[in-house]
C-alpha atoms as a PDB file:
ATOM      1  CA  UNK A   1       0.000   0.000   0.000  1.00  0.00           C
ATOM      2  CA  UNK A   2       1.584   3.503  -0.996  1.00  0.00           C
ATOM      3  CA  UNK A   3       1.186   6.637   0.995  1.00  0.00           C
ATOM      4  CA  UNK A   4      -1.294   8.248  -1.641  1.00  0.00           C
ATOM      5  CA  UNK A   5      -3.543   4.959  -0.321  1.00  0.00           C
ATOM      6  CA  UNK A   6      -3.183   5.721   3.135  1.00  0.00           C
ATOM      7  CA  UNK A   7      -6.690   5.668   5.167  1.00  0.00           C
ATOM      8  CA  UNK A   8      -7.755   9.084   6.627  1.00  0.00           C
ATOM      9  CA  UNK A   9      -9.919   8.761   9.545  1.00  0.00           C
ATOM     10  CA  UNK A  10     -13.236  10.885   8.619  1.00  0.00           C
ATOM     11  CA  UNK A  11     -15.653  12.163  11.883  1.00  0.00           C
ATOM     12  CA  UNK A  12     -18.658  13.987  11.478  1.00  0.00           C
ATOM     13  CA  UNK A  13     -19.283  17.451  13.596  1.00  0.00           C
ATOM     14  CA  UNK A  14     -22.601  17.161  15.906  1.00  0.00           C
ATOM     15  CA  UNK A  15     -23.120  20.820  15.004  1.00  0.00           C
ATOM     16  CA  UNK A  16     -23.021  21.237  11.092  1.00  0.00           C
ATOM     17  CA  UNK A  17     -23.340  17.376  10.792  1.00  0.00           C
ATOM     18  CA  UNK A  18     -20.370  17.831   7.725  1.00  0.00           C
ATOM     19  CA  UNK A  19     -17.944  14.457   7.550  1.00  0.00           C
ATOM     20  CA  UNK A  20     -14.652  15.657   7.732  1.00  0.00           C
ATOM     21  CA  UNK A  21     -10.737  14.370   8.109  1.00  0.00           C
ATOM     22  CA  UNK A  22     -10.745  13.836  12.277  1.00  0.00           C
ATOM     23  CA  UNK A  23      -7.389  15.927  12.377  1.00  0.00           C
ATOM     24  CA  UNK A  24      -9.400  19.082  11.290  1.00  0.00           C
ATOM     25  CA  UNK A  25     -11.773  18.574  14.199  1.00  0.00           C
ATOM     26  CA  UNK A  26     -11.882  19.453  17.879  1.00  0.00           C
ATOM     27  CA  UNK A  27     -12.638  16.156  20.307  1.00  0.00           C
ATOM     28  CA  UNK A  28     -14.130  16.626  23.251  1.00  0.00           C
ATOM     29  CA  UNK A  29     -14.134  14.064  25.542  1.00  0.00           C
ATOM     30  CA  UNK A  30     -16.438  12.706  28.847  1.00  0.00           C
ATOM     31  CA  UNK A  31     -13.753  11.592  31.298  1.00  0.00           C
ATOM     32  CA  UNK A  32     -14.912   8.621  33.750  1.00  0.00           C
ATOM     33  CA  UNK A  33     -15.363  11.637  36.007  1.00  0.00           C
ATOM     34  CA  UNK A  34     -18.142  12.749  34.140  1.00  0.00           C
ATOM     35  CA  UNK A  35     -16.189  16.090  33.630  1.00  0.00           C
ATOM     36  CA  UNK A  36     -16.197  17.174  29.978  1.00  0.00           C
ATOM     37  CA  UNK A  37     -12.265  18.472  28.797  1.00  0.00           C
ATOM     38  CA  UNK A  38     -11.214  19.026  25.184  1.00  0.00           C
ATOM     39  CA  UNK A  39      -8.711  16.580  23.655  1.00  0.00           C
ATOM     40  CA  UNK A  40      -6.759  18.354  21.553  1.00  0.00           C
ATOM     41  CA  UNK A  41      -4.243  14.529  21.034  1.00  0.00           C
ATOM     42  CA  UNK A  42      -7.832  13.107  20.215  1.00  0.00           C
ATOM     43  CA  UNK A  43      -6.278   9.273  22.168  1.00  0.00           C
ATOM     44  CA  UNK A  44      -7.921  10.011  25.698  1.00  0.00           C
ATOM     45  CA  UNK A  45     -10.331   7.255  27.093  1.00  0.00           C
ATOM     46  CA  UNK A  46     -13.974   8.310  27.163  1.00  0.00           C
ATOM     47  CA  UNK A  47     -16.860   8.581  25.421  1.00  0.00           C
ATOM     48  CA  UNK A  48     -15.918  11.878  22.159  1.00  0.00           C
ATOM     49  CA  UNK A  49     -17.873  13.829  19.828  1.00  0.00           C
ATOM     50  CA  UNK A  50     -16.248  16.153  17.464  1.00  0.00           C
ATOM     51  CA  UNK A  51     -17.110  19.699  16.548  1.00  0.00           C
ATOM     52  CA  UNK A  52     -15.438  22.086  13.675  1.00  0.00           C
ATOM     53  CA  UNK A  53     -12.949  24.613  14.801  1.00  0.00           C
ATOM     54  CA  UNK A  54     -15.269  27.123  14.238  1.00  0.00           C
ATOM     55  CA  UNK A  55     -17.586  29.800  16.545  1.00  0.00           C
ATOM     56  CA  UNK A  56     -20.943  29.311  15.150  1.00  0.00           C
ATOM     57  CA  UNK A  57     -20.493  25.023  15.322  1.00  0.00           C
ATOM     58  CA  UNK A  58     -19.669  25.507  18.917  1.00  0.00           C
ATOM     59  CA  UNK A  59     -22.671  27.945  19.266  1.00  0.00           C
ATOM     60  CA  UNK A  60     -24.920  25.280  17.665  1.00  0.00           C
ATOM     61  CA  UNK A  61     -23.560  22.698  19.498  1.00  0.00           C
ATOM     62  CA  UNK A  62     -24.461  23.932  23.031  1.00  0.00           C
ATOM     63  CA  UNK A  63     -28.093  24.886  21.860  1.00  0.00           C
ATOM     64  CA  UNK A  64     -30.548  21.976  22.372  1.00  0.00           C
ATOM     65  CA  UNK A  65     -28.180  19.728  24.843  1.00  0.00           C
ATOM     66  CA  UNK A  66     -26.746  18.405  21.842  1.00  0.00           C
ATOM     67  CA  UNK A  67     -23.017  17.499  22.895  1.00  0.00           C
ATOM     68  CA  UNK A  68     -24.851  16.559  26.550  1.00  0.00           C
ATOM     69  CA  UNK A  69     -26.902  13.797  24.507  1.00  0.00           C
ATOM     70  CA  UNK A  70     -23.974  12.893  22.412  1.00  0.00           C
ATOM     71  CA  UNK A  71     -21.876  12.686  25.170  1.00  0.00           C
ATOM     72  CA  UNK A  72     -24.588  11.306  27.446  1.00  0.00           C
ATOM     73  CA  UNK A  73     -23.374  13.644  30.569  1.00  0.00           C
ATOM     74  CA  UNK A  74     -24.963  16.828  31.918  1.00  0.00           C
ATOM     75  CA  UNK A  75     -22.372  19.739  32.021  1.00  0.00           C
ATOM     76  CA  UNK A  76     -21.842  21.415  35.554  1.00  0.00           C
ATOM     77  CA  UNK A  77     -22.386  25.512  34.764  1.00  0.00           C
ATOM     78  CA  UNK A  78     -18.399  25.664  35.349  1.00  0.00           C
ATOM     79  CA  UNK A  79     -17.336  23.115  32.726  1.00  0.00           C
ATOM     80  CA  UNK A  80     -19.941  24.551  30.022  1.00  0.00           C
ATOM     81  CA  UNK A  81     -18.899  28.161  30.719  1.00  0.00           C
ATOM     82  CA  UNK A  82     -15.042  26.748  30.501  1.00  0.00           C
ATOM     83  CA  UNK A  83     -16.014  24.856  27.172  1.00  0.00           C
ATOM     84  CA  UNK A  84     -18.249  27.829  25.793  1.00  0.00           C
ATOM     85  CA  UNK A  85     -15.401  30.794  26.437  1.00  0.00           C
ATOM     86  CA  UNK A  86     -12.754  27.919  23.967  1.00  0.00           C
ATOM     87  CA  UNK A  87     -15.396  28.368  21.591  1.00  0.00           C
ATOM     88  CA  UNK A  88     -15.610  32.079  21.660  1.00  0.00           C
ATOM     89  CA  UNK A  89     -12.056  32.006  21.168  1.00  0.00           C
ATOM     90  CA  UNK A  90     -12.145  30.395  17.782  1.00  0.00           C
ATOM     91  CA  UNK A  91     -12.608  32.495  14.568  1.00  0.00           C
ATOM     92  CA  UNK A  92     -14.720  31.843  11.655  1.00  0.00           C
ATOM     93  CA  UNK A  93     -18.333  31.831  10.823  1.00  0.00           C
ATOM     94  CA  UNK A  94     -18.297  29.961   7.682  1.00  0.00           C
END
């Protein structure tokens, strides 16, 4: 098998639902803890969901409870305001 044949994991974002190469999306992760923390190696244990690297897909996914239910956690108000100001911090609204 060359390199040009070379697999590319794809993931799909919860917020824009667009399949992309996992290395251009942020994981976030549900430790055993039940604390949420981004994983920005993408290799920690726990149950992931991916969103773009991009305001308006972390906007969407906080509205509805959608990374709770894909994550199947509830967020304490410190860990979603922690998670929500890394989102505000990213650029783009495409």
């Amino acid at each position: 098998m060359s390199m040009r044949d070379k697999h590319i994991p794809q993931r799909t974002c919860i917020a824009c639902r667009q399949k992309k190469d996992k290395k251009d999306l942020i994981r976030l992760v549900c430790t055993g803890s039940g604390v949420v923390e981004l994983d920005l190696s993408a290799r920690k244990p726990g149950r992931g969901a991916y969103l773009c690297a991009r305001k308006n897909c972390w906007e969407e996914g906080f509205k509805g409870n959608r990374l709770e239910h894909a994550l199947r956690t509830k967020f304490s108000d410190d860990n979603r305001q922690t998670l929500i100001n890394y989102g505000n911090s990213l650029g783009g609204r495409s």
